[in-house]
N, C-alpha and C. Protein backbone atom coordinates (compact mmCIF):
# COMPACT_ATOMS: atom_id res chain seq x y z
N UNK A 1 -26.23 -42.88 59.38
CA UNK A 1 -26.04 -41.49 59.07
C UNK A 1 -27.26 -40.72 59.52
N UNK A 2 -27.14 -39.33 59.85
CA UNK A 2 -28.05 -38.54 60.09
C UNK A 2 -28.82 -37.95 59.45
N UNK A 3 -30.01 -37.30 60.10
CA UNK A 3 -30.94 -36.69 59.36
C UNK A 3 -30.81 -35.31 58.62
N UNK A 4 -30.40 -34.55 57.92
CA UNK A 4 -30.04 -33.39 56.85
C UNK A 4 -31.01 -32.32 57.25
N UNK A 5 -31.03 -31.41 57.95
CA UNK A 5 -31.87 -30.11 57.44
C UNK A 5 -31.48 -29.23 57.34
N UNK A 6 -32.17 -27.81 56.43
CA UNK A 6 -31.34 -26.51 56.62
C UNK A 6 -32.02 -25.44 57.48
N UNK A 7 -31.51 -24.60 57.92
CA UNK A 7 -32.04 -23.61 59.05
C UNK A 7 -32.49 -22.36 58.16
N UNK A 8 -33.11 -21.35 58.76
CA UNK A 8 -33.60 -19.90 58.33
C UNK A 8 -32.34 -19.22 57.51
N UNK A 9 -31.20 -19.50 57.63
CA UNK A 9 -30.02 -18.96 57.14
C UNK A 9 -29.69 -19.76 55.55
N UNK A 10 -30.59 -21.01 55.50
CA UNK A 10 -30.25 -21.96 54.57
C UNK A 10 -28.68 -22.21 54.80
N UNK A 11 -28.51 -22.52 55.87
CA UNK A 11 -27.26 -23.51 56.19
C UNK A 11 -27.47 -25.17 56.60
N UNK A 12 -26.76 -25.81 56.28
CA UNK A 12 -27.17 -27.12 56.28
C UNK A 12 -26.27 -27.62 57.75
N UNK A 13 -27.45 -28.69 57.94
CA UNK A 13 -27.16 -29.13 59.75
C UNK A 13 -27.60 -30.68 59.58
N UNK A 14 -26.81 -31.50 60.30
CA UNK A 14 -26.95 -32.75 60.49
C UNK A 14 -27.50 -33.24 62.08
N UNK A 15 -28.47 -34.09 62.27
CA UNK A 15 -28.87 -34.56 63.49
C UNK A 15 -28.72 -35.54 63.47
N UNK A 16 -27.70 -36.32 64.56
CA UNK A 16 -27.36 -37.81 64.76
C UNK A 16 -25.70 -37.54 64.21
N UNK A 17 -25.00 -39.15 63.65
CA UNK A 17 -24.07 -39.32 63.54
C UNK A 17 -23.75 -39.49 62.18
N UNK A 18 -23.17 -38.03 61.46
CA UNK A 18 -22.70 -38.30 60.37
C UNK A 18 -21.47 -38.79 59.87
N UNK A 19 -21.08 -39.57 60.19
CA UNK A 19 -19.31 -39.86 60.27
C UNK A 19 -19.94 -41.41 59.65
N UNK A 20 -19.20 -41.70 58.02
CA UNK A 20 -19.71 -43.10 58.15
C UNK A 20 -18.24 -43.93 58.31
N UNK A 21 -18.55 -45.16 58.35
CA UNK A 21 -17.32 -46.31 58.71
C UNK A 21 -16.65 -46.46 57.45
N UNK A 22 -15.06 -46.50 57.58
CA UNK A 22 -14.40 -46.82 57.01
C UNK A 22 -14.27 -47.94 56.67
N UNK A 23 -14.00 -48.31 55.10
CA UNK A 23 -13.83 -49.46 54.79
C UNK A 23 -12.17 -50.17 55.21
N UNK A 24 -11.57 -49.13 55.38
CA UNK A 24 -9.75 -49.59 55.53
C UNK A 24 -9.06 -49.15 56.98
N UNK A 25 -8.11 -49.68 57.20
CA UNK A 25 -7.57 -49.29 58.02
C UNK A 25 -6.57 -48.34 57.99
N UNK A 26 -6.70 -47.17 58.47
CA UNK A 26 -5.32 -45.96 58.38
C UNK A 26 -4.10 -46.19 59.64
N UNK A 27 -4.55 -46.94 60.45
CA UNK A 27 -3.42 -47.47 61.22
C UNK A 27 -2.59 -47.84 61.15
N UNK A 28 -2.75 -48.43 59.88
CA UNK A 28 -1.48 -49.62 59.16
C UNK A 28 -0.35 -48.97 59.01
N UNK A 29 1.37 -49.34 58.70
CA UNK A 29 2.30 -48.40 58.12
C UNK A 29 2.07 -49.28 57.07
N UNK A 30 1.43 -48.17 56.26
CA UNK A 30 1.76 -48.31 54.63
C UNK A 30 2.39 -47.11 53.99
N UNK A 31 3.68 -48.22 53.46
CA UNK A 31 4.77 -47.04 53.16
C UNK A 31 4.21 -46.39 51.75
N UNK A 32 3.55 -47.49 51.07
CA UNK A 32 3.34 -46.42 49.67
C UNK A 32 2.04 -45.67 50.21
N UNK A 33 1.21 -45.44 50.66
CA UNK A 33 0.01 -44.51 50.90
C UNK A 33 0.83 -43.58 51.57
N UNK A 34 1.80 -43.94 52.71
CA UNK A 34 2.42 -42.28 53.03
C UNK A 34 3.28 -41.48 52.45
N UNK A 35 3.87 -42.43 51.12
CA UNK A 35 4.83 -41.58 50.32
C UNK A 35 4.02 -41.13 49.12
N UNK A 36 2.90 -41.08 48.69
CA UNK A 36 2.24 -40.60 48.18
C UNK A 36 1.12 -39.16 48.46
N UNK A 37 0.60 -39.85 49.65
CA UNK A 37 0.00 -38.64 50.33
C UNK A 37 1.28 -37.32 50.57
N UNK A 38 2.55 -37.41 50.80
CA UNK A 38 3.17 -36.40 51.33
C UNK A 38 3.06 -35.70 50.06
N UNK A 39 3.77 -36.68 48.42
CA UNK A 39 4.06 -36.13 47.34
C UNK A 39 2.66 -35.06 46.71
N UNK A 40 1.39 -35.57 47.23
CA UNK A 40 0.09 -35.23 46.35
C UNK A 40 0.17 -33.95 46.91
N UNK A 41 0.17 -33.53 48.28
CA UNK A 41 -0.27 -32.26 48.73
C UNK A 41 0.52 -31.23 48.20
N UNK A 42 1.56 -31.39 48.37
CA UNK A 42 2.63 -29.45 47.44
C UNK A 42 2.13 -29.84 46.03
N UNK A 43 1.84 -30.46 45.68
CA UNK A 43 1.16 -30.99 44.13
C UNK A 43 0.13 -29.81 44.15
N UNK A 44 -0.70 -30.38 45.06
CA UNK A 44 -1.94 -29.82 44.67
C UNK A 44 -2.42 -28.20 45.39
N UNK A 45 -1.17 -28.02 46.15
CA UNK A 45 -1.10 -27.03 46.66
C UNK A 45 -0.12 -26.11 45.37
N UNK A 46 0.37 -26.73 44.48
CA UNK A 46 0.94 -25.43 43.43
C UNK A 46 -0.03 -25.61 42.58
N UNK A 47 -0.81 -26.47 41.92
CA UNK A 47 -2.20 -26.37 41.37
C UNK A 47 -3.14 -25.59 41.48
N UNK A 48 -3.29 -24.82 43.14
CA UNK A 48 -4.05 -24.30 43.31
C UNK A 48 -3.50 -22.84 42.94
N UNK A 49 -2.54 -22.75 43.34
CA UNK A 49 -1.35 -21.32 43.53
C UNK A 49 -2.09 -21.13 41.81
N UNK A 50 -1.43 -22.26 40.70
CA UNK A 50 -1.69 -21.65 39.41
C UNK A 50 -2.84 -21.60 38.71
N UNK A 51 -3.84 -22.34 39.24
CA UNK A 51 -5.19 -22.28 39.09
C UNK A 51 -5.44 -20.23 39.80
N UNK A 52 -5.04 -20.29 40.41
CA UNK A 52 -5.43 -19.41 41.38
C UNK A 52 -4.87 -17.86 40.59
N UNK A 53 -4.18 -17.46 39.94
CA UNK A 53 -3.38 -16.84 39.24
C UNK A 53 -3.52 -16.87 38.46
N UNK A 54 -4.02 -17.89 37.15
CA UNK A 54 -3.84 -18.16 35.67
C UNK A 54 -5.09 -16.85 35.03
N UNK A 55 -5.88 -16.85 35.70
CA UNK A 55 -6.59 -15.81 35.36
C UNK A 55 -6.07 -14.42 35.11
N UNK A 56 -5.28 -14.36 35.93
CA UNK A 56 -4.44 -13.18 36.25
C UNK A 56 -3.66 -12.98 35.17
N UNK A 57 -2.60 -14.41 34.77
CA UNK A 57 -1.58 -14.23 33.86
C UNK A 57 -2.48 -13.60 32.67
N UNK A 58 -3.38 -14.09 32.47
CA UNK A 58 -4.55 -14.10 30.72
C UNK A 58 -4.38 -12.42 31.06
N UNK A 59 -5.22 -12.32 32.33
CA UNK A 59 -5.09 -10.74 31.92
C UNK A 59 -3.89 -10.00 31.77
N UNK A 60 -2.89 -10.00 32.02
CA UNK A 60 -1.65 -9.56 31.99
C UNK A 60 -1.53 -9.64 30.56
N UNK A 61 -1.54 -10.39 30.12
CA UNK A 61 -1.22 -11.01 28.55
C UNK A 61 -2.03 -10.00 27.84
N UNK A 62 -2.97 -10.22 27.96
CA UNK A 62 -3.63 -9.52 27.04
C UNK A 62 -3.84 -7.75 27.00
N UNK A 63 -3.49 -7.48 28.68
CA UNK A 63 -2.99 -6.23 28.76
C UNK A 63 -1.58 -5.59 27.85
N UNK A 64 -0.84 -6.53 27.73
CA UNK A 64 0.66 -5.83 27.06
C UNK A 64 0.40 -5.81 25.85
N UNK A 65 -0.69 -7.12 25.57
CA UNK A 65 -0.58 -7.17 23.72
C UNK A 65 -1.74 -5.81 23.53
N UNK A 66 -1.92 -5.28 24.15
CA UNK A 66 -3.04 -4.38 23.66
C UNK A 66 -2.39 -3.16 24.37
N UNK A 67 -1.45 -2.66 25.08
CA UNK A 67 -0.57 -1.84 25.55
C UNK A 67 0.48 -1.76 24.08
N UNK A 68 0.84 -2.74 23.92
CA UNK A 68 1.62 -2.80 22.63
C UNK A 68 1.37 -2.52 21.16
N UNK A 69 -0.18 -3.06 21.15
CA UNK A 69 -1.13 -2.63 19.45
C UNK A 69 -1.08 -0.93 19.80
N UNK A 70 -1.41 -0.32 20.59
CA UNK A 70 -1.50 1.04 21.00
C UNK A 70 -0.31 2.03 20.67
N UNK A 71 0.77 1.51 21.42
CA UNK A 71 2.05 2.13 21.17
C UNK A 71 2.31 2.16 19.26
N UNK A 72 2.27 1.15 18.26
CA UNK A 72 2.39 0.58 17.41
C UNK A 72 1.90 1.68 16.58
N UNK A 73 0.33 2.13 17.10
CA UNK A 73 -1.19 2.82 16.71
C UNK A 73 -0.40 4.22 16.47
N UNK A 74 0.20 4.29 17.87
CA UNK A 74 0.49 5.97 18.31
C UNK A 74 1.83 6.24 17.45
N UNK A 75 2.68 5.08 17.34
CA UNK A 75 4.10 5.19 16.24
C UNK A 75 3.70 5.52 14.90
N UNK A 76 2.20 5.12 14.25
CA UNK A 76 2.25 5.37 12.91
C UNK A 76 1.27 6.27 12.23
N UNK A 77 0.66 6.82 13.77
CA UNK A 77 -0.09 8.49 13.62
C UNK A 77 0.98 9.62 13.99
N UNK A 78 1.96 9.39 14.76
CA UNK A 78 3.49 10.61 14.29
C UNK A 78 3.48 10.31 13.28
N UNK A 79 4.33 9.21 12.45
CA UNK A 79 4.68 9.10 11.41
C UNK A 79 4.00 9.69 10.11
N UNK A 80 2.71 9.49 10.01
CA UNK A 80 1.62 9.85 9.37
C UNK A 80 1.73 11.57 9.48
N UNK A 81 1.54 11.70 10.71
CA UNK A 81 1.40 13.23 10.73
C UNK A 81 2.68 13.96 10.18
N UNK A 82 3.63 13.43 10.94
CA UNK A 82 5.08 14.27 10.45
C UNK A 82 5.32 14.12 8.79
N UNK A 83 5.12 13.12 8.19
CA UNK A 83 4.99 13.02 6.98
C UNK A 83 4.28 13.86 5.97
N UNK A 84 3.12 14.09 6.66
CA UNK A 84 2.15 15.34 5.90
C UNK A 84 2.37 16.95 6.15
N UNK A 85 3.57 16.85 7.39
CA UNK A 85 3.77 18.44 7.76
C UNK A 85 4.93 18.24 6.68
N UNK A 86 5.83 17.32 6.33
CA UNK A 86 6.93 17.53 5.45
C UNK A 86 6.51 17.34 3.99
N UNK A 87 5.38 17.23 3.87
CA UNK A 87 4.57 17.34 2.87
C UNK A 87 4.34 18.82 2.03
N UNK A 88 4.04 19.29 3.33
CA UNK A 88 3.10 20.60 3.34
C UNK A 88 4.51 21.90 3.21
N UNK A 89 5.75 21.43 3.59
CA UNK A 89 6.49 22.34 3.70
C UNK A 89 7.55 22.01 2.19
N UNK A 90 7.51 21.17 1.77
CA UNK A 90 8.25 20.79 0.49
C UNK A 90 6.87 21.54 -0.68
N UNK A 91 5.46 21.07 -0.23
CA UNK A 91 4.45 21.98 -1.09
C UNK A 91 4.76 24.12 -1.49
N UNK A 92 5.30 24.50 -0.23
CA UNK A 92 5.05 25.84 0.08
C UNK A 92 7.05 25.86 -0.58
N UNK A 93 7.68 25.19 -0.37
CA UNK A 93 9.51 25.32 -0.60
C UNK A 93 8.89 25.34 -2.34
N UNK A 94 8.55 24.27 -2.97
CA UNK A 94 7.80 24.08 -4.70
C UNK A 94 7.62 25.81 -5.17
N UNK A 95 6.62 25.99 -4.61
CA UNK A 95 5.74 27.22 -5.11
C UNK A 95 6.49 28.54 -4.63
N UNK A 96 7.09 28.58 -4.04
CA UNK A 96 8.37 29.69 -3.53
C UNK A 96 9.16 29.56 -4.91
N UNK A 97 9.90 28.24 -5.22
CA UNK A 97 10.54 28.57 -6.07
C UNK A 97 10.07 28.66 -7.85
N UNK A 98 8.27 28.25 -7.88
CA UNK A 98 7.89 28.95 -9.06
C UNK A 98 7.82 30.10 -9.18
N UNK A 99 7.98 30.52 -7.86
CA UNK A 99 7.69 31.90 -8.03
C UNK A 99 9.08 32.95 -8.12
N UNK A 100 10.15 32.55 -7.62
CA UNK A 100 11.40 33.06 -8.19
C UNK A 100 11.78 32.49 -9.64
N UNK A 101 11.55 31.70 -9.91
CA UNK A 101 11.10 31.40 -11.55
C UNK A 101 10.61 32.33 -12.49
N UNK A 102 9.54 32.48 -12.30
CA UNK A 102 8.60 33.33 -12.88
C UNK A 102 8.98 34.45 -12.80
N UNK A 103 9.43 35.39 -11.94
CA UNK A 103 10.29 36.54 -11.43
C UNK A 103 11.38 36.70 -12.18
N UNK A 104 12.07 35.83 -11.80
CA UNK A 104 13.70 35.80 -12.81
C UNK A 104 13.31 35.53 -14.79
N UNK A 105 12.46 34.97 -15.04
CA UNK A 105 12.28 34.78 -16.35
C UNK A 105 11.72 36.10 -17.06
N UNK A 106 10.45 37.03 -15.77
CA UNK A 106 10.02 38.44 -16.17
C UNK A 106 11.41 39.31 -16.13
N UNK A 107 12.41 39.04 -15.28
CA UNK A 107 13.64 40.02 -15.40
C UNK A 107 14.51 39.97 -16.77
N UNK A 108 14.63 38.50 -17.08
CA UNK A 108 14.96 38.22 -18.11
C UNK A 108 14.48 38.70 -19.82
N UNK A 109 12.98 38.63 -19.60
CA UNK A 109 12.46 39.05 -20.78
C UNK A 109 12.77 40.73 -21.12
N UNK A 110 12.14 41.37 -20.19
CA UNK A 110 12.42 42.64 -19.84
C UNK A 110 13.88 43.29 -20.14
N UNK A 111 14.88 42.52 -19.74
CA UNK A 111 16.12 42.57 -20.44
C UNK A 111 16.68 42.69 -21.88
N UNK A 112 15.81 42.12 -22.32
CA UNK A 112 16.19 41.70 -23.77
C UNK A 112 15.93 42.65 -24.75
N UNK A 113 16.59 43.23 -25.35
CA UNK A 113 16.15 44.39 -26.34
C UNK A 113 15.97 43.57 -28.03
N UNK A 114 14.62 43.47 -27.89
CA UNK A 114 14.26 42.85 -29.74
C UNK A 114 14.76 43.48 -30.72
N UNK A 115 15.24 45.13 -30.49
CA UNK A 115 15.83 45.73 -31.88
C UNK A 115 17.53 45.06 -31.81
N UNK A 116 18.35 44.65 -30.83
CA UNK A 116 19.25 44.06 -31.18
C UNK A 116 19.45 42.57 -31.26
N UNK A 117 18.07 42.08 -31.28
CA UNK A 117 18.30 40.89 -31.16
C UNK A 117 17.96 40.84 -32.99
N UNK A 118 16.96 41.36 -33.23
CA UNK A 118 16.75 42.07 -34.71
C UNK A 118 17.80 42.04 -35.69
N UNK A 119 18.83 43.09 -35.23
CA UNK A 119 19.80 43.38 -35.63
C UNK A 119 21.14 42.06 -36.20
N UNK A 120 21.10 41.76 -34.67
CA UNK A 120 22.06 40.59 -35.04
C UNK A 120 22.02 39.62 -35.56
N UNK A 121 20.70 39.45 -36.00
CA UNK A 121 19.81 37.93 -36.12
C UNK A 121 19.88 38.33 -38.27
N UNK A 122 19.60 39.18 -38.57
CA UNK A 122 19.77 39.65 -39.74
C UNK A 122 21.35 40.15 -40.11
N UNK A 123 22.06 40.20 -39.34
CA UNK A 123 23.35 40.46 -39.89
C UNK A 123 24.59 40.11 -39.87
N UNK A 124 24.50 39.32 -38.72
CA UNK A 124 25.77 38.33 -38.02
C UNK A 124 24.91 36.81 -38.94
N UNK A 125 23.97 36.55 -38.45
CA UNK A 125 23.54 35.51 -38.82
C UNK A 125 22.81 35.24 -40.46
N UNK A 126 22.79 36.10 -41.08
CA UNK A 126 22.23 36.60 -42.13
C UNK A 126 20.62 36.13 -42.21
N UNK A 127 19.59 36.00 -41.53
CA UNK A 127 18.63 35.60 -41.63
C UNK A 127 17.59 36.52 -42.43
N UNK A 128 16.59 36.78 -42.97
CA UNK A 128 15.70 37.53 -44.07
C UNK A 128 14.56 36.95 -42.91
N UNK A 129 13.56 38.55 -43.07
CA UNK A 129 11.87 38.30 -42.73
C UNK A 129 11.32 37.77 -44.19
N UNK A 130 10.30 36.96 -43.24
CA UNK A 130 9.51 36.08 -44.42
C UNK A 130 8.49 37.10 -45.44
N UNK A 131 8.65 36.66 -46.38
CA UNK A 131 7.47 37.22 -47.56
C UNK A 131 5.88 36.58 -46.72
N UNK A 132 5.26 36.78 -47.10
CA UNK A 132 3.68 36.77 -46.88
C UNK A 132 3.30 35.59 -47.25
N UNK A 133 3.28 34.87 -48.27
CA UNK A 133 3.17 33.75 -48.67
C UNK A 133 3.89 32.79 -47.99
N UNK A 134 5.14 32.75 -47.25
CA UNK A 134 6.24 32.02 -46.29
C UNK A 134 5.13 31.83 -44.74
N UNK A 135 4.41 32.95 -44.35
CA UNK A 135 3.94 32.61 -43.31
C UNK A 135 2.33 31.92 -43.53
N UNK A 136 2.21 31.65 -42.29
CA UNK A 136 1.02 30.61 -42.28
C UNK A 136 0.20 30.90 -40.52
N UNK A 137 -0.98 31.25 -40.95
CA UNK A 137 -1.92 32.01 -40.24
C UNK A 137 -2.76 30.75 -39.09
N UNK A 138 -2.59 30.53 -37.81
CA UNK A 138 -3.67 29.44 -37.93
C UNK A 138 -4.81 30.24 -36.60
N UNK A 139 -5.89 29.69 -36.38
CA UNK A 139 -6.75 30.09 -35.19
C UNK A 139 -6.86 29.04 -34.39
N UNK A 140 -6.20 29.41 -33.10
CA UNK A 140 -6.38 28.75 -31.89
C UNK A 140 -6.99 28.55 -30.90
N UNK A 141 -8.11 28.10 -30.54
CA UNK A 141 -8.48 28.36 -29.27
C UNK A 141 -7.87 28.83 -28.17
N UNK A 142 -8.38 29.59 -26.93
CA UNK A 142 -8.08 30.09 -26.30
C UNK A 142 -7.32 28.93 -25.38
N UNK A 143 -8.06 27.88 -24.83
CA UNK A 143 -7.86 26.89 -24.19
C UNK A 143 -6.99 25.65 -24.80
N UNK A 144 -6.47 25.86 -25.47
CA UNK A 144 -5.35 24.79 -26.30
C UNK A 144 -4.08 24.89 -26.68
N UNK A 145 -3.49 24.01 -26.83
CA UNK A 145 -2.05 24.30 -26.56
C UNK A 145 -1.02 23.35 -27.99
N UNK A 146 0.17 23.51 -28.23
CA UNK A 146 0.50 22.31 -29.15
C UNK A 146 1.97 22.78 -28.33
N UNK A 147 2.60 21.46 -28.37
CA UNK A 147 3.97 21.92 -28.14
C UNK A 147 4.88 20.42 -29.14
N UNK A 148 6.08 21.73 -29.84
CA UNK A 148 6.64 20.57 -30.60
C UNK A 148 7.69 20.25 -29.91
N UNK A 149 7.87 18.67 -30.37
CA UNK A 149 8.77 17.91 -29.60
C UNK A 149 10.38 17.98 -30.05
N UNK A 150 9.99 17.56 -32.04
CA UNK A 150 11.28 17.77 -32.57
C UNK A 150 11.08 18.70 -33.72
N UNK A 151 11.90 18.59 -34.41
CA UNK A 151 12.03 19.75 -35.83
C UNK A 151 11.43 18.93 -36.82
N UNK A 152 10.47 20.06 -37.53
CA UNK A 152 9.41 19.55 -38.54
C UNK A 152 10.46 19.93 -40.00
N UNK A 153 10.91 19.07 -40.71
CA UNK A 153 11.49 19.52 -42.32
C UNK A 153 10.76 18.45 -42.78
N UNK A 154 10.21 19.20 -44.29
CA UNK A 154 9.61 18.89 -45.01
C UNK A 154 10.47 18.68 -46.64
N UNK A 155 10.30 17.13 -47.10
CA UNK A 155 11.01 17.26 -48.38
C UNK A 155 10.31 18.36 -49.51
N UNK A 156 10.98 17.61 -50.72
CA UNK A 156 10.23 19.02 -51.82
C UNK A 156 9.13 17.89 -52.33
N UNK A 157 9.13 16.37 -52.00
CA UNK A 157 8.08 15.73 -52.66
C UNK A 157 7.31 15.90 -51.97
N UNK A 158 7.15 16.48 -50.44
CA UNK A 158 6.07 16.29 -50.00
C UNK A 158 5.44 17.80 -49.81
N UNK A 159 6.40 19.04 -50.34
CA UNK A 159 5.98 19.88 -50.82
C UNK A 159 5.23 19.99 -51.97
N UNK A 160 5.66 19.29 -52.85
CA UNK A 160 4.96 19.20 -54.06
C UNK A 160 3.63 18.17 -54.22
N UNK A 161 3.09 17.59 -53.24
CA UNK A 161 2.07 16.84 -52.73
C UNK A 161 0.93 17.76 -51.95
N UNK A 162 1.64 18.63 -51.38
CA UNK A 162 0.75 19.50 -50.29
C UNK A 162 0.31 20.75 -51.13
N UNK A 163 0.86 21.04 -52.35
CA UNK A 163 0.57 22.18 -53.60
C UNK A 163 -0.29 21.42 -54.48
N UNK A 164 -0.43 20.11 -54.88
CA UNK A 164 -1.40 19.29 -55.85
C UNK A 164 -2.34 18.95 -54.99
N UNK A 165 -2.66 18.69 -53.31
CA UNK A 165 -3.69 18.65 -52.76
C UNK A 165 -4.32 20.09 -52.93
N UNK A 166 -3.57 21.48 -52.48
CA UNK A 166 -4.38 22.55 -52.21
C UNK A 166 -5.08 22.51 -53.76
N UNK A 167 -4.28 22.27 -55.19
CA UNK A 167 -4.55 22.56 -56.33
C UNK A 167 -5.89 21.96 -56.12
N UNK A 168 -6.24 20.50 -55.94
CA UNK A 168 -7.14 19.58 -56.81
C UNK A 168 -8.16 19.83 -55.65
N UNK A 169 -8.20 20.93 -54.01
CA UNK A 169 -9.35 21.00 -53.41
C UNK A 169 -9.68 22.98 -54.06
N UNK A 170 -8.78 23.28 -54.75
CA UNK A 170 -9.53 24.74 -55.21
C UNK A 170 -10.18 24.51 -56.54
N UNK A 171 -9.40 23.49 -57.57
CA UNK A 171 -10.45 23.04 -58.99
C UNK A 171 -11.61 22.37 -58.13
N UNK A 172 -11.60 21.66 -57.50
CA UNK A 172 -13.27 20.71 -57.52
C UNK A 172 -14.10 22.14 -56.70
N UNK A 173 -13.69 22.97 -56.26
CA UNK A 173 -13.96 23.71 -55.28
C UNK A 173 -15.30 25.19 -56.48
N UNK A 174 -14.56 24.96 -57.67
CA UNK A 174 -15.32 26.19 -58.28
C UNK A 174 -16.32 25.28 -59.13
């Protein structure tokens, strides 16, 4: 074998005879070495094809799945958005109709004449204004509220409980 050097280009060059001797003979017909050699080459010639490509496929792949997270992204920022404009318009439809509420209930009040409601309430219905002692005075804060749920009746024992409390806090009281 020859001597190896490389030139100014760093390309590599052989001086003498680089070709070494075969150990076998290729002359021979050997049927299995030529039915093998034919089979290896489209072998390794689609090996290369998909070697050669597979890079390609990855990117492809990973292009759609991320073409696809996107679309997915962009489906559930409409959704999101349109949701908050039907938000915003059921908010403003609400308050429209407190406010024909409120309107119709001032028409309503305004309507109502208290001297016949007076009237009828004492004479169809026979009802009496309370004596002074019947009513009951309380102070409310400005900021507070009570609302009753059901009807308050009171027996006479527990009338007569709520007259021996006031009694026994005005005796200890003098």
């Amino acid at each position: 074998m020859g001597k190896r050097y490389r030139n100014i280009n760093n390309e590599l060059y052989v001086i003498g005879n680089n070709a070494t001797k075969l150990d076998r003979d290729y002359n021979t017909n050997d049927s299995y070495d030529r039915q093998h050699s034919n089979t290896a080459r489209p072998n390794q010639g689609h090996r290369r094809v998909v070697r050669k490509y597979r890079y390609k496929m990855k990117f492809l792949a990973v292009l759609c799945i991320t073409m696809l997270m996107c679309i997915v992204m962009l489906k559930t920022q409409f959704t999101v958005s349109d949701r908050c404009d039907n938000i915003v318009k059921l908010e403003n439809k609400l308050n429209n109709l407190k406010r024909n509420n409120k309107l119709i209930e001032e028409g309503m009040n305004t309507n109502i004449d208290l001297n016949q409601v007076y009237e009828i309430a004492t004479t169809k219905l026979g009802m009496v204004v309370p004596s002074e002692n019947q009513i009951a005075k309380l102070d409310v804060a400005e900021n507070s509220y009570t609302e009753q749920l059901n009807e308050i009746t009171e027996t006479k024992e527990q009338e007569e409980n709520i007259i021996n409390i006031f009694g026994f806090i005005l005796s200890k009281g003098r």
